[in-house]
C-alpha atoms as a PDB file:
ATOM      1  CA  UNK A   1       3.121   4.730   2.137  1.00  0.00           C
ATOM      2  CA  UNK A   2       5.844   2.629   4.328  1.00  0.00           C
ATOM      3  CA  UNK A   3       6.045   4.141   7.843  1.00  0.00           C
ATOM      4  CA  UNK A   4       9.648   4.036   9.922  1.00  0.00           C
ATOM      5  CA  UNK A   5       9.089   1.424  13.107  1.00  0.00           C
ATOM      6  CA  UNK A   6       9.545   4.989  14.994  1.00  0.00           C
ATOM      7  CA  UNK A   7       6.101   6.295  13.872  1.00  0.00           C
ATOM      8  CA  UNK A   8       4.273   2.555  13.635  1.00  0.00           C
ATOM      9  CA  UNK A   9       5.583   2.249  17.388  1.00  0.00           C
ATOM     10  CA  UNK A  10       4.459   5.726  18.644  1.00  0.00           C
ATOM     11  CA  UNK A  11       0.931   6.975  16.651  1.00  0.00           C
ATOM     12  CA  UNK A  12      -1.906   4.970  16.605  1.00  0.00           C
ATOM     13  CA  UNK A  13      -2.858   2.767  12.858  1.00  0.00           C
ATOM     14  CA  UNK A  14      -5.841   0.882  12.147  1.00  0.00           C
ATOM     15  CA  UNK A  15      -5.353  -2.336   9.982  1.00  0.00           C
ATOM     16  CA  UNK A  16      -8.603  -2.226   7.951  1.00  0.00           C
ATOM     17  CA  UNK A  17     -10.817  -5.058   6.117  1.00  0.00           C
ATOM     18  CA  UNK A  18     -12.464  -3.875   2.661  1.00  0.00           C
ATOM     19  CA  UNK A  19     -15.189  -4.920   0.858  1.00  0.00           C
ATOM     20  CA  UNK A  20     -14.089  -4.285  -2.625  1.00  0.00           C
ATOM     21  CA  UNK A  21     -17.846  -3.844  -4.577  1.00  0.00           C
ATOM     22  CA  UNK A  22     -16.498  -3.794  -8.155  1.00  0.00           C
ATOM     23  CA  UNK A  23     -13.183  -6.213  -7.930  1.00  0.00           C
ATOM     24  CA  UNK A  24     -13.175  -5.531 -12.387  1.00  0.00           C
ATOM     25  CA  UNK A  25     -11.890  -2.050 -11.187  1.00  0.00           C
ATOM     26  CA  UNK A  26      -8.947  -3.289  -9.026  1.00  0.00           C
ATOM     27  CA  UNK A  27      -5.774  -3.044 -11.098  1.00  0.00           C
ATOM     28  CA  UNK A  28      -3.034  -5.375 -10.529  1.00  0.00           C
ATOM     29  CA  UNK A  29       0.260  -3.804 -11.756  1.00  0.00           C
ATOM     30  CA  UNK A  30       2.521  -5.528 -14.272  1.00  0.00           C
ATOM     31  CA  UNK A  31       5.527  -5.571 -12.971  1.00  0.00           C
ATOM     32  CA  UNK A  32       7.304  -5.803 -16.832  1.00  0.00           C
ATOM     33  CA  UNK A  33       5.907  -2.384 -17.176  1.00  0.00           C
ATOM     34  CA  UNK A  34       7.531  -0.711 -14.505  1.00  0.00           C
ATOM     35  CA  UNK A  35      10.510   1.315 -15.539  1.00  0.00           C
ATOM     36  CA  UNK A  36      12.569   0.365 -12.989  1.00  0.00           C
ATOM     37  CA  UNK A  37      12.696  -3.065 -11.167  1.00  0.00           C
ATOM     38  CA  UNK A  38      15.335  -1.667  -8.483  1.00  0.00           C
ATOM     39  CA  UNK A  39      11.294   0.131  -7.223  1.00  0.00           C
ATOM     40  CA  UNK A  40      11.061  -2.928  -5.921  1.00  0.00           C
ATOM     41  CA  UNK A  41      13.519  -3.295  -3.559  1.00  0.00           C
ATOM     42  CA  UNK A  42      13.480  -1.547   0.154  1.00  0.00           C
ATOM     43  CA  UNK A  43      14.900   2.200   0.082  1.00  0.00           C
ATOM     44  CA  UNK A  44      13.337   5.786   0.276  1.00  0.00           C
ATOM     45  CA  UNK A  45      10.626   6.533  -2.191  1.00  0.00           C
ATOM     46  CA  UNK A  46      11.783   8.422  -5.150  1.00  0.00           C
ATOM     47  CA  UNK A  47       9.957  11.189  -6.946  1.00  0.00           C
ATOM     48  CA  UNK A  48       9.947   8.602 -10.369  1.00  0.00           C
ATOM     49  CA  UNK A  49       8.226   6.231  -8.345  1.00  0.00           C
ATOM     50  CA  UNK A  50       5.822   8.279  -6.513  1.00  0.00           C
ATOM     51  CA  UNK A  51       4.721   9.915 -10.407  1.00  0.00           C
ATOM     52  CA  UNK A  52       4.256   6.535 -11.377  1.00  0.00           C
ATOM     53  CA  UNK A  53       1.998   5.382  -8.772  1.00  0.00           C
ATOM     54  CA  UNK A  54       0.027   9.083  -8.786  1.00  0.00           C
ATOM     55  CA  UNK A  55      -0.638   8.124 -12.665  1.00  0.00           C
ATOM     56  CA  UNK A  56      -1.919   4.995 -12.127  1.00  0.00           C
ATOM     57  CA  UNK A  57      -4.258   6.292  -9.057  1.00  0.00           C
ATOM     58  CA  UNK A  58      -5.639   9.277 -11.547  1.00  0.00           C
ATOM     59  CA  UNK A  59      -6.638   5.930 -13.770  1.00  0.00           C
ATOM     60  CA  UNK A  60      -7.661   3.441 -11.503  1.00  0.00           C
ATOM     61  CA  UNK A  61      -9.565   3.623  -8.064  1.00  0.00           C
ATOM     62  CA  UNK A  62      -7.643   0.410  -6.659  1.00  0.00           C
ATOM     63  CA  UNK A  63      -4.679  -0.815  -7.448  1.00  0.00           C
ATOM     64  CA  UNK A  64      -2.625  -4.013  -6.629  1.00  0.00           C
ATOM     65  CA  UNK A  65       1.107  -3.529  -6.402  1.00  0.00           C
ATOM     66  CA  UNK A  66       3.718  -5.784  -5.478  1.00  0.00           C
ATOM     67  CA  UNK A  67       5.078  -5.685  -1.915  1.00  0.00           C
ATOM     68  CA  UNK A  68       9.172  -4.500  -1.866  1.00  0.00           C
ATOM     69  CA  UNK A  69       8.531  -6.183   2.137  1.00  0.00           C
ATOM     70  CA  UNK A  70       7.677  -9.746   0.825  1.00  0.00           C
ATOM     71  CA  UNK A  71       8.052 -10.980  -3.125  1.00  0.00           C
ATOM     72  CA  UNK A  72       5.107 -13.294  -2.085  1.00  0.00           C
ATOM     73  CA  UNK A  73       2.700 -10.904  -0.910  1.00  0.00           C
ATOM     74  CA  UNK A  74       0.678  -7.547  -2.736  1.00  0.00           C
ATOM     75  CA  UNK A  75      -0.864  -4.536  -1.082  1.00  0.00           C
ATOM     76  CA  UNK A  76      -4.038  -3.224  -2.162  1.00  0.00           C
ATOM     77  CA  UNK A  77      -3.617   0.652  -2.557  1.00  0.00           C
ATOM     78  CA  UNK A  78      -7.180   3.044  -2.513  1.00  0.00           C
ATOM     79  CA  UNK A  79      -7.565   5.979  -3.810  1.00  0.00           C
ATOM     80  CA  UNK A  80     -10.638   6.710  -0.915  1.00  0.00           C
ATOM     81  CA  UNK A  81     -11.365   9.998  -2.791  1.00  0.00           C
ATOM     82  CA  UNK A  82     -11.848   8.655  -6.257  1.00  0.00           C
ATOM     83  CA  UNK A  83     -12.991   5.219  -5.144  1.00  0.00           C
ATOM     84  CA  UNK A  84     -15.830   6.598  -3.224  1.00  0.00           C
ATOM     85  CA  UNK A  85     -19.148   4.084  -2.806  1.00  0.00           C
ATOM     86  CA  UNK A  86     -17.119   1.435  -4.170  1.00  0.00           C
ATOM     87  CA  UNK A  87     -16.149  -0.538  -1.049  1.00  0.00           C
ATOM     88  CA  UNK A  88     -17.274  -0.771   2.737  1.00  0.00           C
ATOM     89  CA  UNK A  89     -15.161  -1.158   5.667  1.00  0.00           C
ATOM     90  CA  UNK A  90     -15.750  -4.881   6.655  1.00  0.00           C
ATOM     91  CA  UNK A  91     -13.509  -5.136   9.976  1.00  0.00           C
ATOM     92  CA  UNK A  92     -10.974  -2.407  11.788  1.00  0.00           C
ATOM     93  CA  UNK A  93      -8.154  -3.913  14.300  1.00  0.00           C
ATOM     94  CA  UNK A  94      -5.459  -1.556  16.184  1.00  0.00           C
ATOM     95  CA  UNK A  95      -2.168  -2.173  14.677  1.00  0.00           C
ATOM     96  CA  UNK A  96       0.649  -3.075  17.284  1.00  0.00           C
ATOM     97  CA  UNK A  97       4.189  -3.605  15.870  1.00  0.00           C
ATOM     98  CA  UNK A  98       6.399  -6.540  16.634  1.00  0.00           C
ATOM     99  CA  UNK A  99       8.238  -4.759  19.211  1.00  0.00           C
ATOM    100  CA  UNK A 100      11.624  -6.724  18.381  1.00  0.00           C
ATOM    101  CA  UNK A 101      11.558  -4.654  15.026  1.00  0.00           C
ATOM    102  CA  UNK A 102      12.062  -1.453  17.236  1.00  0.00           C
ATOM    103  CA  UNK A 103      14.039  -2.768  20.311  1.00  0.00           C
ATOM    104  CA  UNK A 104      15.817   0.098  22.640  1.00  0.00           C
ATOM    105  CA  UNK A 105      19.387   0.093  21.480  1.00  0.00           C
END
């Protein structure tokens, strides 16, 4: 889930390194089967989007979507719950945003 710069400024994140154990489970999403290409643009979540991605994490434990922040880059979405035992934390870093992408105004 995309975070405003207010919270990513203010509460603490972890960026987190994971040992995927069984990379065949790991679902990269087809982008010619999403209903809707405008998903991947920037805007607020809708609730079409966010059923979508709930019925692909009841299928599959990982999954690889396509990043609306960069057209060259994916994110790896976990289901921790149903993907139990199937990675390992390899590496955990504190997060610090850019802090040009929240300036005082």
């Amino acid at each position: 889930m995309h975070k405003s710069f207010e919270v990513l400024d203010t509460v603490a994140h972890k960026l987190l390194h994971v040992v995927v154990k069984r990379p065949a489970l790991v679902h990269q999403v087809d982008i010619a089967t999403m209903a809707n290409k405008a998903w991947l643009q920037p805007g607020t979540v809708s609730a079409g989007q966010q059923a979508f991605g709930e019925a692909l994490l009841r299928s599959h434990p990982f999954l690889l979507v396509p990043s609306v922040v960069s057209k060259h880059s994916w994110n790896l979405v976990i289901d921790v719950d149903g993907a139990d035992g199937m990675f390992s934390l390899f590496e955990a870093e504190d997060f610090s945003l850019d802090p040009r992408l929240n300036a005082a105004r």
